[in-house]
C-alpha atoms as a PDB file:
ATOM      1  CA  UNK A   1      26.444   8.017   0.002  1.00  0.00           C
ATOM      2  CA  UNK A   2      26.464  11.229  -2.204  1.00  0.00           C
ATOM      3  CA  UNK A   3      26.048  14.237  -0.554  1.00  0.00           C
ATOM      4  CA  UNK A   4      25.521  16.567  -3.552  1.00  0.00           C
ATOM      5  CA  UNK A   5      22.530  17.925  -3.422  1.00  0.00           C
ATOM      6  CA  UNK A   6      19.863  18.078  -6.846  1.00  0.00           C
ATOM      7  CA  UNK A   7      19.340  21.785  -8.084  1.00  0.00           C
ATOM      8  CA  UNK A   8      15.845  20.711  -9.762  1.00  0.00           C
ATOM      9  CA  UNK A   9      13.145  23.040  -9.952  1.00  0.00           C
ATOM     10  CA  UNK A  10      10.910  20.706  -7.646  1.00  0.00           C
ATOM     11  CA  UNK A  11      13.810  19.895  -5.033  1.00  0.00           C
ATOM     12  CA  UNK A  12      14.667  23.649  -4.859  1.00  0.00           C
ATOM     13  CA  UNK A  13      10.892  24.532  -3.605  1.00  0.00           C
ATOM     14  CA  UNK A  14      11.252  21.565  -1.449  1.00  0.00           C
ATOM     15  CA  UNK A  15      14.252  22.777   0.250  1.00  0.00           C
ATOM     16  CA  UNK A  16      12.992  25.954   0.778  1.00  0.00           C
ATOM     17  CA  UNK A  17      10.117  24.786   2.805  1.00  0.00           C
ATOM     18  CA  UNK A  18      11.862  21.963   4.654  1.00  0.00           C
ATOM     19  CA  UNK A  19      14.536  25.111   5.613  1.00  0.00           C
ATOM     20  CA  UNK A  20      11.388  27.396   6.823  1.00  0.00           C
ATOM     21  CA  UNK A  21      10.196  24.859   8.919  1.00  0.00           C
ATOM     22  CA  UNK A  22      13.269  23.342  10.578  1.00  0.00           C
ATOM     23  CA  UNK A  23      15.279  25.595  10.213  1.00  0.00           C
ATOM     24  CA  UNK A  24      18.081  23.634   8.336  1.00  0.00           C
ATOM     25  CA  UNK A  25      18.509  22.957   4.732  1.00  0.00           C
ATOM     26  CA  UNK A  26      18.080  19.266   3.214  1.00  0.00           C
ATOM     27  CA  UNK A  27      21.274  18.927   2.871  1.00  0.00           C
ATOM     28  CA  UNK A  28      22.418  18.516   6.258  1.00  0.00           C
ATOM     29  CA  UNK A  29      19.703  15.817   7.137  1.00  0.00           C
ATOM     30  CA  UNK A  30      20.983  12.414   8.107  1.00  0.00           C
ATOM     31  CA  UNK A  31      19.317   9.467   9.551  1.00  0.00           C
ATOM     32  CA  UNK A  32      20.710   9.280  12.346  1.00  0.00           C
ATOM     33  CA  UNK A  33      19.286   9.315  16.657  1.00  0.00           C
ATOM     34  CA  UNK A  34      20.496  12.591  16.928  1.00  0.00           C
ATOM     35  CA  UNK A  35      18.679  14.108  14.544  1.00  0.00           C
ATOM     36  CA  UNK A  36      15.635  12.209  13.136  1.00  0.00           C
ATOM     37  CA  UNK A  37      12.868  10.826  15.210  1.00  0.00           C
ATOM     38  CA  UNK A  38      12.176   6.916  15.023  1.00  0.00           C
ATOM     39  CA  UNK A  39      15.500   6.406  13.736  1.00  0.00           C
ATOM     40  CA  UNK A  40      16.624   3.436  15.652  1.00  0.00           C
ATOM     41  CA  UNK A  41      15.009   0.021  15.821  1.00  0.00           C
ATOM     42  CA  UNK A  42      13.612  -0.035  20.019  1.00  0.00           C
ATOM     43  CA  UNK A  43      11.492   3.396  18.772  1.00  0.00           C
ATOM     44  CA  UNK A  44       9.977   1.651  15.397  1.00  0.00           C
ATOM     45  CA  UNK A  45       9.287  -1.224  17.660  1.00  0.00           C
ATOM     46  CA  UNK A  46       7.798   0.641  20.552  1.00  0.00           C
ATOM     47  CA  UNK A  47       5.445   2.686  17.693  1.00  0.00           C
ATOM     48  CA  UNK A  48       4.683  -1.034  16.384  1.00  0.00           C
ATOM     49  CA  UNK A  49       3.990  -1.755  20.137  1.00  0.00           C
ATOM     50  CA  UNK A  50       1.743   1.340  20.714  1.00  0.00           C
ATOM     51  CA  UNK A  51      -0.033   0.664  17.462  1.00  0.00           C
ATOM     52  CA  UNK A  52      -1.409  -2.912  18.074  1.00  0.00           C
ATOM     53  CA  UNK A  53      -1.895  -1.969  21.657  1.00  0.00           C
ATOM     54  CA  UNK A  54      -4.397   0.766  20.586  1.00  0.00           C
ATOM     55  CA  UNK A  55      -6.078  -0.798  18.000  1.00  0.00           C
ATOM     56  CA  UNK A  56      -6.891  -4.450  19.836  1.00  0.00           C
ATOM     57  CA  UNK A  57      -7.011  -2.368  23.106  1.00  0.00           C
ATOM     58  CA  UNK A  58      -9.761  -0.134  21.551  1.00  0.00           C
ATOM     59  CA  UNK A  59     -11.322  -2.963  19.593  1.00  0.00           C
ATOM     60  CA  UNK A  60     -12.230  -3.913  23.317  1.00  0.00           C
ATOM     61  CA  UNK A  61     -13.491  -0.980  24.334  1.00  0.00           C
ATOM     62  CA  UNK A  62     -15.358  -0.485  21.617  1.00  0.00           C
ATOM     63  CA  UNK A  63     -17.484  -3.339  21.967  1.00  0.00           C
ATOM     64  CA  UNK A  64     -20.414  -1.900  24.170  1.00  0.00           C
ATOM     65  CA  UNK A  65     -20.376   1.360  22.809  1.00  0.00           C
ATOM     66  CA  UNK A  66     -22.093   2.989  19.508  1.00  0.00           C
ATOM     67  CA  UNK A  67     -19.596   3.456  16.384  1.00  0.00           C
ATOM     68  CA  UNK A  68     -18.602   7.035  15.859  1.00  0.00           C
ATOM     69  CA  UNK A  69     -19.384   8.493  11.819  1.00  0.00           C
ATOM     70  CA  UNK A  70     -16.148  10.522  11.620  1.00  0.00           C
ATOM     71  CA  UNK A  71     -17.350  11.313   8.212  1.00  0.00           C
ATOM     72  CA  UNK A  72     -15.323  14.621   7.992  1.00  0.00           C
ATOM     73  CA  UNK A  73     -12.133  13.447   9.509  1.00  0.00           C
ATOM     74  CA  UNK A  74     -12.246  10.747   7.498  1.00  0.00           C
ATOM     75  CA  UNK A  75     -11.926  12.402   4.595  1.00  0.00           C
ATOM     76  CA  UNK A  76      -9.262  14.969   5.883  1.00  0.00           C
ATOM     77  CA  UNK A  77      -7.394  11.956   6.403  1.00  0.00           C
ATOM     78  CA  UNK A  78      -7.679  10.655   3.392  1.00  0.00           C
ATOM     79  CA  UNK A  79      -7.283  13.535   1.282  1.00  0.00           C
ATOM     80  CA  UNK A  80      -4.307  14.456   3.104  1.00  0.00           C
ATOM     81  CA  UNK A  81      -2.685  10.903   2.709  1.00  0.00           C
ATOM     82  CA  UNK A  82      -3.421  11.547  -1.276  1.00  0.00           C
ATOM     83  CA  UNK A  83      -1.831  14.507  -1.158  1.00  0.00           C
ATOM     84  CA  UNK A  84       1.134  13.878   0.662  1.00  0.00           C
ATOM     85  CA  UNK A  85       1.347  10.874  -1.960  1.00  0.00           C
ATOM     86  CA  UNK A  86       1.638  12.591  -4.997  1.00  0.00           C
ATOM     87  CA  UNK A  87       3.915  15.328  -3.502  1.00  0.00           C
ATOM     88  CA  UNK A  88       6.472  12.414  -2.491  1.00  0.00           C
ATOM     89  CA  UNK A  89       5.839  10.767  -5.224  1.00  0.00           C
ATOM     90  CA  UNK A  90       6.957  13.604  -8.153  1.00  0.00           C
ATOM     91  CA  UNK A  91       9.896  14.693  -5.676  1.00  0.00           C
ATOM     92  CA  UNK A  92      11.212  11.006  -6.014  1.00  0.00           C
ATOM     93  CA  UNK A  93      10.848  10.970  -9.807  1.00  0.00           C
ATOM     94  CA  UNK A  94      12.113  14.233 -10.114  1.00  0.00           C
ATOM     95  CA  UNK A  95      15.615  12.487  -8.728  1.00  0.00           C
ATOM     96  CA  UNK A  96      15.589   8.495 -10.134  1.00  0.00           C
ATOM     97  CA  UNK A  97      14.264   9.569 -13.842  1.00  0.00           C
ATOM     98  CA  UNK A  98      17.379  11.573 -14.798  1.00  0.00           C
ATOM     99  CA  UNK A  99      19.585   9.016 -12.855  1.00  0.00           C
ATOM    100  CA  UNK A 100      17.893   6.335 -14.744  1.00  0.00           C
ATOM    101  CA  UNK A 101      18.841   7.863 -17.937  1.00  0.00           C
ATOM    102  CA  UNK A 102      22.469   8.199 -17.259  1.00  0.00           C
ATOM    103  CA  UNK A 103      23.058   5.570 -15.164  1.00  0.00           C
ATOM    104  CA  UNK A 104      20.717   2.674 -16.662  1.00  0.00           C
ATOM    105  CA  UNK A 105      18.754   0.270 -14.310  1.00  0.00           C
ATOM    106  CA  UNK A 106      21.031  -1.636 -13.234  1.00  0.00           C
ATOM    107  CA  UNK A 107      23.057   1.068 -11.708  1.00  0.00           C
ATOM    108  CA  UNK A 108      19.910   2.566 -10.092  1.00  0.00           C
ATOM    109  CA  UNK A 109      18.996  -0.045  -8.260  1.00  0.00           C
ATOM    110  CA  UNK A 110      22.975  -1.467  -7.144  1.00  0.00           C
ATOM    111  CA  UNK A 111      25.219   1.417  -7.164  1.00  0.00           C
ATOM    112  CA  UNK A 112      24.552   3.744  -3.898  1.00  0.00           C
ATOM    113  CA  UNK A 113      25.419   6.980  -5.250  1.00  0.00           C
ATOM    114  CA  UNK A 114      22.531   6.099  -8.228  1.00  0.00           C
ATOM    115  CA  UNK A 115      20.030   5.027  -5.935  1.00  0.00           C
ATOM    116  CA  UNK A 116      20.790   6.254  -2.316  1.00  0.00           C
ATOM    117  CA  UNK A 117      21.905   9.635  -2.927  1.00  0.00           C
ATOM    118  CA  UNK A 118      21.201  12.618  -0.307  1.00  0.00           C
ATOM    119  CA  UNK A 119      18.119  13.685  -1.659  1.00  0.00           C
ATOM    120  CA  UNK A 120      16.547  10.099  -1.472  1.00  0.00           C
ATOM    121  CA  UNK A 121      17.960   9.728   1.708  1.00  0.00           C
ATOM    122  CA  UNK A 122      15.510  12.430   2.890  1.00  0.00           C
ATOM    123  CA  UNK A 123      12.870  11.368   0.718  1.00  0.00           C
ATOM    124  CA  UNK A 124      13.151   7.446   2.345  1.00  0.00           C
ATOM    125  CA  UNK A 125      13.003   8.885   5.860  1.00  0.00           C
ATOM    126  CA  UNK A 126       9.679  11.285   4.476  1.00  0.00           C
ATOM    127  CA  UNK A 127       8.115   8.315   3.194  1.00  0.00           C
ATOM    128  CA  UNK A 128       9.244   5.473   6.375  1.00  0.00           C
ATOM    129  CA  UNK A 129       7.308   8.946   8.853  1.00  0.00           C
ATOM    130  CA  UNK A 130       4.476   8.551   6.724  1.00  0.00           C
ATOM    131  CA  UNK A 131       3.826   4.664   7.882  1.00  0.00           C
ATOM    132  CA  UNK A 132       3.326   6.113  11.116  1.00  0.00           C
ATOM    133  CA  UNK A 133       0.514   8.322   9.997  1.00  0.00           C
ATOM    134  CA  UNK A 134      -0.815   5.723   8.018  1.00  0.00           C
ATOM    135  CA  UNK A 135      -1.389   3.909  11.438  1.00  0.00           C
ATOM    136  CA  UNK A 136      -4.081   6.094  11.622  1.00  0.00           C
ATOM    137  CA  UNK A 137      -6.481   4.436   8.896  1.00  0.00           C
ATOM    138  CA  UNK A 138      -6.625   1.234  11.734  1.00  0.00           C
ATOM    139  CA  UNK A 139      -7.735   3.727  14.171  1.00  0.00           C
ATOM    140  CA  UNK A 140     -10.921   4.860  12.078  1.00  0.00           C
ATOM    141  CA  UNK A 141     -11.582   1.695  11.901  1.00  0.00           C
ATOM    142  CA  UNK A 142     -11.750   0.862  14.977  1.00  0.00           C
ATOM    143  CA  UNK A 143     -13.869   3.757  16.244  1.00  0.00           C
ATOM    144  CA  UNK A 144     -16.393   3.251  13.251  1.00  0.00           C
ATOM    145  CA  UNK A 145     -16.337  -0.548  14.442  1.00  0.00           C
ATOM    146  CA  UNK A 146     -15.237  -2.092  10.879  1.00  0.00           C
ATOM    147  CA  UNK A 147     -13.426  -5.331  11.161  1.00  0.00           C
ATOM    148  CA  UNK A 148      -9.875  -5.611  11.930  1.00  0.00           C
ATOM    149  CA  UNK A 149      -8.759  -8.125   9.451  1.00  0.00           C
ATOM    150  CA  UNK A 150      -5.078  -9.817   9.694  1.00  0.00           C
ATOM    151  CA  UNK A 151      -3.929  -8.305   6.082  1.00  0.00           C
ATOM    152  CA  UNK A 152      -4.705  -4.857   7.107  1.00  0.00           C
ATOM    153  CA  UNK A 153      -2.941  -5.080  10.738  1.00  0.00           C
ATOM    154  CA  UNK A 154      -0.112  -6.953   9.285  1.00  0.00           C
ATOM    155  CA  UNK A 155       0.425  -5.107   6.703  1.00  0.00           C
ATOM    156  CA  UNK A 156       0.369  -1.466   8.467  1.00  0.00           C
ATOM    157  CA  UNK A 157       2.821  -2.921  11.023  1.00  0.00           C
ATOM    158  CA  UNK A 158       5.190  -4.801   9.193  1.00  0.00           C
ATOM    159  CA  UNK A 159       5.644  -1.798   6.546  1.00  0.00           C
ATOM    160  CA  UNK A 160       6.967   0.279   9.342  1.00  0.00           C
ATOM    161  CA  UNK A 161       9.350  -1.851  10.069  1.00  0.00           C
ATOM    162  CA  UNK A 162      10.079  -2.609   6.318  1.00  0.00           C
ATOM    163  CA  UNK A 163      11.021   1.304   5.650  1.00  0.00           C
ATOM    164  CA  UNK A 164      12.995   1.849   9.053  1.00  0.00           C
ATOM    165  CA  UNK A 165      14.775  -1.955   7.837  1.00  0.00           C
ATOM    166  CA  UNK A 166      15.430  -0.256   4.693  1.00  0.00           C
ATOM    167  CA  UNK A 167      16.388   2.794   5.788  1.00  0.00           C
ATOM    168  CA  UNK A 168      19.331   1.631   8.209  1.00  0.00           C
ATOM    169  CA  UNK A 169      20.584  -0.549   5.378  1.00  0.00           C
ATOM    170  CA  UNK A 170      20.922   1.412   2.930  1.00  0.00           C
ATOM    171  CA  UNK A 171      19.668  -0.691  -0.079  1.00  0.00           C
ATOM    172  CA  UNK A 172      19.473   1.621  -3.540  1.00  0.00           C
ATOM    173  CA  UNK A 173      17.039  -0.901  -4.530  1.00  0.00           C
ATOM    174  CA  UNK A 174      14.400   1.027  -2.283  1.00  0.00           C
ATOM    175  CA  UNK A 175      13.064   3.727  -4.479  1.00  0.00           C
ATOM    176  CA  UNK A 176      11.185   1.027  -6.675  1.00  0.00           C
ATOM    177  CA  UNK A 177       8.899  -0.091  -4.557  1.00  0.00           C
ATOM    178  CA  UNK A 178       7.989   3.100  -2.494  1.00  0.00           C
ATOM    179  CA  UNK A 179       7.297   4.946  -5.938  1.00  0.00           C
ATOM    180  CA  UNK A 180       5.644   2.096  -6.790  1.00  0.00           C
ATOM    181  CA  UNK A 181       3.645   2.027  -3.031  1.00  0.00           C
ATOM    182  CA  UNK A 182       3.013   6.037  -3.699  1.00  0.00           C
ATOM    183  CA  UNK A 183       1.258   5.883  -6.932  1.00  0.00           C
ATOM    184  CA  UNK A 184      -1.060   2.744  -5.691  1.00  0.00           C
ATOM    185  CA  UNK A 185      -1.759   5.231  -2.416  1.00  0.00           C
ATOM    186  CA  UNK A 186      -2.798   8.255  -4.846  1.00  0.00           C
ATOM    187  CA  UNK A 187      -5.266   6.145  -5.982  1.00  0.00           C
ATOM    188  CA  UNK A 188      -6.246   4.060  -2.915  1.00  0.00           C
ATOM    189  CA  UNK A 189      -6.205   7.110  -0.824  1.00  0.00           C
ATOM    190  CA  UNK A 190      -8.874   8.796  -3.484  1.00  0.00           C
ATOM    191  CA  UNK A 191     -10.935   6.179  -3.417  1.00  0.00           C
ATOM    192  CA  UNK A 192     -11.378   6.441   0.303  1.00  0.00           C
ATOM    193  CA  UNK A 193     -11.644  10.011  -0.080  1.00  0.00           C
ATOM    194  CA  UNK A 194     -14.100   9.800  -1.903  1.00  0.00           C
ATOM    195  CA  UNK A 195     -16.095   6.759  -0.488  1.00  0.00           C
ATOM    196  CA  UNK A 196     -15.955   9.471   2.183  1.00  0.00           C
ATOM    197  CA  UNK A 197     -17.390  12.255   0.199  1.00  0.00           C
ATOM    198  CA  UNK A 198     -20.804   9.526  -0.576  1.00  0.00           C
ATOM    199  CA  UNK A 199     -19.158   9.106  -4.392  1.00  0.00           C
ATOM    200  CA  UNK A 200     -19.081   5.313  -5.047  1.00  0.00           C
ATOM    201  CA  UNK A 201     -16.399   4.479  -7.279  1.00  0.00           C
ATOM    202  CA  UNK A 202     -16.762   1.457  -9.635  1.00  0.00           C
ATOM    203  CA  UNK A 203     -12.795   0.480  -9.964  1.00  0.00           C
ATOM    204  CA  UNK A 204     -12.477  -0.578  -6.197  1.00  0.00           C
ATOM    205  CA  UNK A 205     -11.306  -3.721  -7.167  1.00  0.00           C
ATOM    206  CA  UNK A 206      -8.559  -2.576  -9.617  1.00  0.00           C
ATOM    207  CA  UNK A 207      -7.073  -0.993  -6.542  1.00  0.00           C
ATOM    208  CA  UNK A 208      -6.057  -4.440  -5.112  1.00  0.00           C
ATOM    209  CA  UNK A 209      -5.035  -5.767  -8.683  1.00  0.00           C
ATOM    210  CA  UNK A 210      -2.705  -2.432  -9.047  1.00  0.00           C
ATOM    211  CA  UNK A 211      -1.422  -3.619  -5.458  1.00  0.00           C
ATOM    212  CA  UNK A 212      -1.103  -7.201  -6.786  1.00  0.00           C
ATOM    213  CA  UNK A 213       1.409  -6.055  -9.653  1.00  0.00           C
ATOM    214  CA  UNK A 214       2.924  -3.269  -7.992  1.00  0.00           C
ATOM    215  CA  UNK A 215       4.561  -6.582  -5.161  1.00  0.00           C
ATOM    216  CA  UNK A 216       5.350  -8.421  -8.746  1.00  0.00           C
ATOM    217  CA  UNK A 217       7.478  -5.784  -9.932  1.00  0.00           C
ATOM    218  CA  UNK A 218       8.849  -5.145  -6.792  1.00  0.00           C
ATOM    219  CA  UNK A 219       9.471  -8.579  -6.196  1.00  0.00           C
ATOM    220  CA  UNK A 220      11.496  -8.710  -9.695  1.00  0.00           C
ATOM    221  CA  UNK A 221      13.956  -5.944  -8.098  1.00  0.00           C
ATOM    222  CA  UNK A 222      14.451  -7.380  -5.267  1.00  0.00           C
ATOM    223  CA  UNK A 223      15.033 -11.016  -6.175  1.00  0.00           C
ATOM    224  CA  UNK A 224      17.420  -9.904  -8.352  1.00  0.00           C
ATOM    225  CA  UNK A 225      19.390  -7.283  -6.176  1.00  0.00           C
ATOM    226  CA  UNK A 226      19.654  -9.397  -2.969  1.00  0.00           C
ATOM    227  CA  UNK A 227      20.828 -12.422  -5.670  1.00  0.00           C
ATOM    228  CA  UNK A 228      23.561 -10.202  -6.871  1.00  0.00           C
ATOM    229  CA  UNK A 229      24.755  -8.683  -3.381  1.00  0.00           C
ATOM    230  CA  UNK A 230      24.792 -12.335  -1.914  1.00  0.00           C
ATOM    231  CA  UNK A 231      26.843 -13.843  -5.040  1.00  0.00           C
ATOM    232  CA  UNK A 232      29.068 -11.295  -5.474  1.00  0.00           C
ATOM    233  CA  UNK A 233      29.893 -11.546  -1.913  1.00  0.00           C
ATOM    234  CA  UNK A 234      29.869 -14.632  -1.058  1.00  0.00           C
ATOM    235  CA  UNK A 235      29.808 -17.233  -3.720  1.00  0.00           C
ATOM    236  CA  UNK A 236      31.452 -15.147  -6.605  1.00  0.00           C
ATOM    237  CA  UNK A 237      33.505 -18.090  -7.916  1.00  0.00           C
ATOM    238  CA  UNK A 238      30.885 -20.272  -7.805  1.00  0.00           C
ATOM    239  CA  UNK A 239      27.360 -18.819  -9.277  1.00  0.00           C
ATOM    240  CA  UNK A 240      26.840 -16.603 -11.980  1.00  0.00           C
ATOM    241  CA  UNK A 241      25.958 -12.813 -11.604  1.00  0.00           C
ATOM    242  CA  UNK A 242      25.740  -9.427 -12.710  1.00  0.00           C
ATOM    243  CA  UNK A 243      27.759  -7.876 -10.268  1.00  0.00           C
ATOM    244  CA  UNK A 244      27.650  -6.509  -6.601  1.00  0.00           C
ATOM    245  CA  UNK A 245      25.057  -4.293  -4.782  1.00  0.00           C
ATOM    246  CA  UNK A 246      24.935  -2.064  -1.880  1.00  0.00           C
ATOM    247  CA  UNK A 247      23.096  -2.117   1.123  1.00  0.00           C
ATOM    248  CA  UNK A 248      22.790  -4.858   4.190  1.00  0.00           C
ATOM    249  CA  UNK A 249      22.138  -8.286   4.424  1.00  0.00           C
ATOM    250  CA  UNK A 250      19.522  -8.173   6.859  1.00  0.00           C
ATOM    251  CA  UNK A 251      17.901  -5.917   4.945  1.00  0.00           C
ATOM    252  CA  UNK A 252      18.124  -7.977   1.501  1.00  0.00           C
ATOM    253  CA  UNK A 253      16.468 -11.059   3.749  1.00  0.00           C
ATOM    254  CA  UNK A 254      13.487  -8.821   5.677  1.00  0.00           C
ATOM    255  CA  UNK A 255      12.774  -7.012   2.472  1.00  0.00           C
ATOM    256  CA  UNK A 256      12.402  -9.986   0.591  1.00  0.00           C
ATOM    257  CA  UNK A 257      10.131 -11.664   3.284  1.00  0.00           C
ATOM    258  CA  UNK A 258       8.040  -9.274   3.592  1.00  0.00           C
ATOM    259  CA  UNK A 259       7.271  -8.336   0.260  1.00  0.00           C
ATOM    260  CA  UNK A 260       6.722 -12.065  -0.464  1.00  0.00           C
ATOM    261  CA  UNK A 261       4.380 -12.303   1.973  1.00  0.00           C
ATOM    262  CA  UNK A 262       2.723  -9.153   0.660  1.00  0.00           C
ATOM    263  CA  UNK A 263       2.204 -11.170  -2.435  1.00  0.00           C
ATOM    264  CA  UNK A 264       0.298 -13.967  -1.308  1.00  0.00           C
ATOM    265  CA  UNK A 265      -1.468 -12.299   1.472  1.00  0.00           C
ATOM    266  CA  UNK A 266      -3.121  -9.796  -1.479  1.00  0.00           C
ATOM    267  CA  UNK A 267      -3.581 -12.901  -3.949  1.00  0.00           C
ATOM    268  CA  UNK A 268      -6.060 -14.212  -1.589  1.00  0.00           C
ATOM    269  CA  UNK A 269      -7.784 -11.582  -0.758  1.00  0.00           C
ATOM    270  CA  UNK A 270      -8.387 -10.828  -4.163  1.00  0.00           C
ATOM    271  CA  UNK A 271      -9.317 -14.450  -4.813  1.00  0.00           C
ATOM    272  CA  UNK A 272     -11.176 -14.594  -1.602  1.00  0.00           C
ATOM    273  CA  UNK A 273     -13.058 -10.417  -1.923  1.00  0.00           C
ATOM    274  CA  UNK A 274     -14.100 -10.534  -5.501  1.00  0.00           C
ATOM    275  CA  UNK A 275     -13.626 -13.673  -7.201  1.00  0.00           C
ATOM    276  CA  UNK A 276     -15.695 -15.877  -4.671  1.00  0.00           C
ATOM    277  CA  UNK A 277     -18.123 -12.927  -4.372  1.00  0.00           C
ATOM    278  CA  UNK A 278     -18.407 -12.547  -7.806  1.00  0.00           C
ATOM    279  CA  UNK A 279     -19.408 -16.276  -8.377  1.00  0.00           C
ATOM    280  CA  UNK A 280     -21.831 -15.812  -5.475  1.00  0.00           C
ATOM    281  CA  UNK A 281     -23.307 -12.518  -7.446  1.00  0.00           C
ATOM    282  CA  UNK A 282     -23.598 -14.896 -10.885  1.00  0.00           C
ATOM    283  CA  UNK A 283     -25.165 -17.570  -8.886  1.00  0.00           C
ATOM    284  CA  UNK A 284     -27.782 -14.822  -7.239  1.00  0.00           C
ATOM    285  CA  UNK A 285     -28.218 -13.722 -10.520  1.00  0.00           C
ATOM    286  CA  UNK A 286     -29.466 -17.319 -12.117  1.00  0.00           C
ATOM    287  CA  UNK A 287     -31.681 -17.848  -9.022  1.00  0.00           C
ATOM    288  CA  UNK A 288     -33.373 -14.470  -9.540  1.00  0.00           C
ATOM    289  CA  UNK A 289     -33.960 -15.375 -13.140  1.00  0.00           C
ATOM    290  CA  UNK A 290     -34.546 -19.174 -13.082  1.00  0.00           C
ATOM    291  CA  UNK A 291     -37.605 -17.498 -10.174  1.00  0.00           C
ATOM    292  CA  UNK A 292     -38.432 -14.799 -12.729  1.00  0.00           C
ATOM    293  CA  UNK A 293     -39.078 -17.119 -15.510  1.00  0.00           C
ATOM    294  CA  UNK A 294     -41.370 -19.462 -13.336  1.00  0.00           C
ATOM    295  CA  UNK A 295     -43.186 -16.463 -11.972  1.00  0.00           C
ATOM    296  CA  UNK A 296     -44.067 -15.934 -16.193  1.00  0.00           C
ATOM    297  CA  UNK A 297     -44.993 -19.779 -16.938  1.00  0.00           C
ATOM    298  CA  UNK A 298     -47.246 -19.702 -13.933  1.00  0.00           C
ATOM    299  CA  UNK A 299     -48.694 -16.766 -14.783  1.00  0.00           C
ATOM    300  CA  UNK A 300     -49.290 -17.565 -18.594  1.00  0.00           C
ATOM    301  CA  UNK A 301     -50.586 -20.947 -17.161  1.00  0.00           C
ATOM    302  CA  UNK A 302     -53.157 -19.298 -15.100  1.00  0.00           C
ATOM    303  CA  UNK A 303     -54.055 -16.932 -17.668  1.00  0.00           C
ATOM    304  CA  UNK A 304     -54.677 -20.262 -20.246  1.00  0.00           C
ATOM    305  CA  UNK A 305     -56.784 -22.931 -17.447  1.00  0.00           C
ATOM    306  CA  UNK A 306     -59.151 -19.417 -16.431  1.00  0.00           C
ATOM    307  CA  UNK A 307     -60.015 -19.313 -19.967  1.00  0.00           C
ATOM    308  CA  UNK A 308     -60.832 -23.290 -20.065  1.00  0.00           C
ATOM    309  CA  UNK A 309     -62.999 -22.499 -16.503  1.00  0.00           C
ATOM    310  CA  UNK A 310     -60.594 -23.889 -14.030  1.00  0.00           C
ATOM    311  CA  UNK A 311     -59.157 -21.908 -11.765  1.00  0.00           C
ATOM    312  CA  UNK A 312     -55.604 -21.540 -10.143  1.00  0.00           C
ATOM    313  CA  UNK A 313     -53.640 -20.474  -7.338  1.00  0.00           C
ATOM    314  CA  UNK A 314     -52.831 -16.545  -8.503  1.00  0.00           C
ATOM    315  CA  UNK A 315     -49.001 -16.838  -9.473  1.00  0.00           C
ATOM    316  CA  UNK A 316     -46.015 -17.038  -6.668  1.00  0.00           C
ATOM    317  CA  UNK A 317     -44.588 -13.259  -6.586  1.00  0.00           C
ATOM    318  CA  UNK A 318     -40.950 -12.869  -6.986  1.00  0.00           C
END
């Protein structure tokens, strides 16, 4: 991995802070147990653990009791979550858009000191600490008594493990979907920010479809780098390919698994959320105006037998 640090404008306000507050500069950082929390595989799992313990544990205790408003922490929360988003976010295109223009894609995404240099080794672990936090949108859910569906608890979990997976192998590939995942959580974090505030916000559903894309693209990467890194290593006489990439096996497979099953988990939910509710909305609507335009022909027909002397039944109200 490269250990040269970036001198960018962004990075060097970065490194300032991250210096203030733990008293070393970025560049000595390294994931390792000895010096970054949660950076072995029993403490992501015990977190994963603690997380669905608390959650289905105070699902249960929750049952009896009234469901808190949080209204105000809520939307700390979220507005911190956007925040922290966009900060990440610029930092990591601060580093991959110059790389990307000297090094092309394909080294980017394969070649480890493109795409898993020092400063994005930082940046990962930043972003993999921030799963933890975001363990914390189950919890309001919980205490507000919302339902706990299985894409939302899956999901939450299973990206923990994704970025710790990720993390301890090393893949350059990486920075394409969490840029990807950080500009989707700008604008999901908003929204709940400010669904918070009382503000409803008409492009909900564009939220999941940006989600929906965002595991397409990603899904194009990593196809396509865990294809390479398995030919080139193991079959290189025998199927076509690019050429090699770094990073680890396992985490080729997990990544891959997971992502896929990010993919068809927020397909159906789309399908399932706003397609089938929109056909139940158009079918609401036709009732409501097949028993509008009754309401008028009995009414008109009233109007017309009065004036011949016989009388009807007044008109059925809507």
């Amino acid at each position: 991995m490269a250990t040269t640090m970036s001198a960018t404008p962004l990075w060097s306000v970065f490194d300032a802070t991250w210096t203030g507050l733990t008293g070393s500069p970025t560049s000595t950082f390294a994931f390792t147990p000895s010096t970054a929390p949660f950076a072995t595989l029993k403490s992501t799992v015990s977190m994963m653990a603690v997380y669905y313990a608390t959650i289905f544990g105070g699902r249960e205790l929750m049952r009896n009791r009234p469901a808190f408003q949080l209204k105000t922490a809520f939307m700390l929360h979220n507005f911190m979550l956007t925040a922290v988003s966009g900060g990440l976010l610029v930092l990591f295109l601060e580093q991959i858009v110059p790389t990307l223009w000297r090094r092309g894609v394909y080294d980017s995404v394969c070649s480890a000191d493109a795409g898993w240099t020092q400063p994005l080794n930082l940046l990962y672990y930043l972003n993999y600490l921030t799963k933890y936090v975001e363990f914390i949108d189950t919890v309001f859910l919980v205490l507000k008594k919302k339902p706990l569906t299985f894409l939302h608890t899956y999901h939450h979990g299973a990206t923990a493990l994704l970025c710790f997976v990720q993390m301890a192998g090393q893949t350059p590939v990486s920075w394409v979907p969490i840029t990807l995942n950080l500009a989707v959580h700008c604008v999901m974090y908003f929204y709940y920010f400010q669904s918070a505030r009382g503000v409803r916000c008409w492009w909900k559903e564009y939220i999941t479809v940006m989600q929906i894309v965002q595991f397409v693209i990603d899904l194009g990467f990593v196809y396509f780098t865990s294809y390479n890194l398995f030919v080139s290593r193991h079959l290189a006489d025998v199927l076509p390919h690019v050429g090699a990439c770094a990073g680890g096996e396992t985490a080729a497979v997990v990544g891959a698994g997971i992502l896929t099953s990010y993919l068809f988990l927020f397909v159906a939910f789309y399908f399932a959320t706003y397609k089938k509710g929109g056909a139940n909305k158009k079918s609401g609507k036709a009732v409501a105006q097949k028993a509008s335009d009754l309401h008028r022909m009995t009414a008109k027909a009233s109007v017309a037998l009065a004036a011949g002397g016989v009388k009807l039944m007044p008109a059925i109200k809507e």
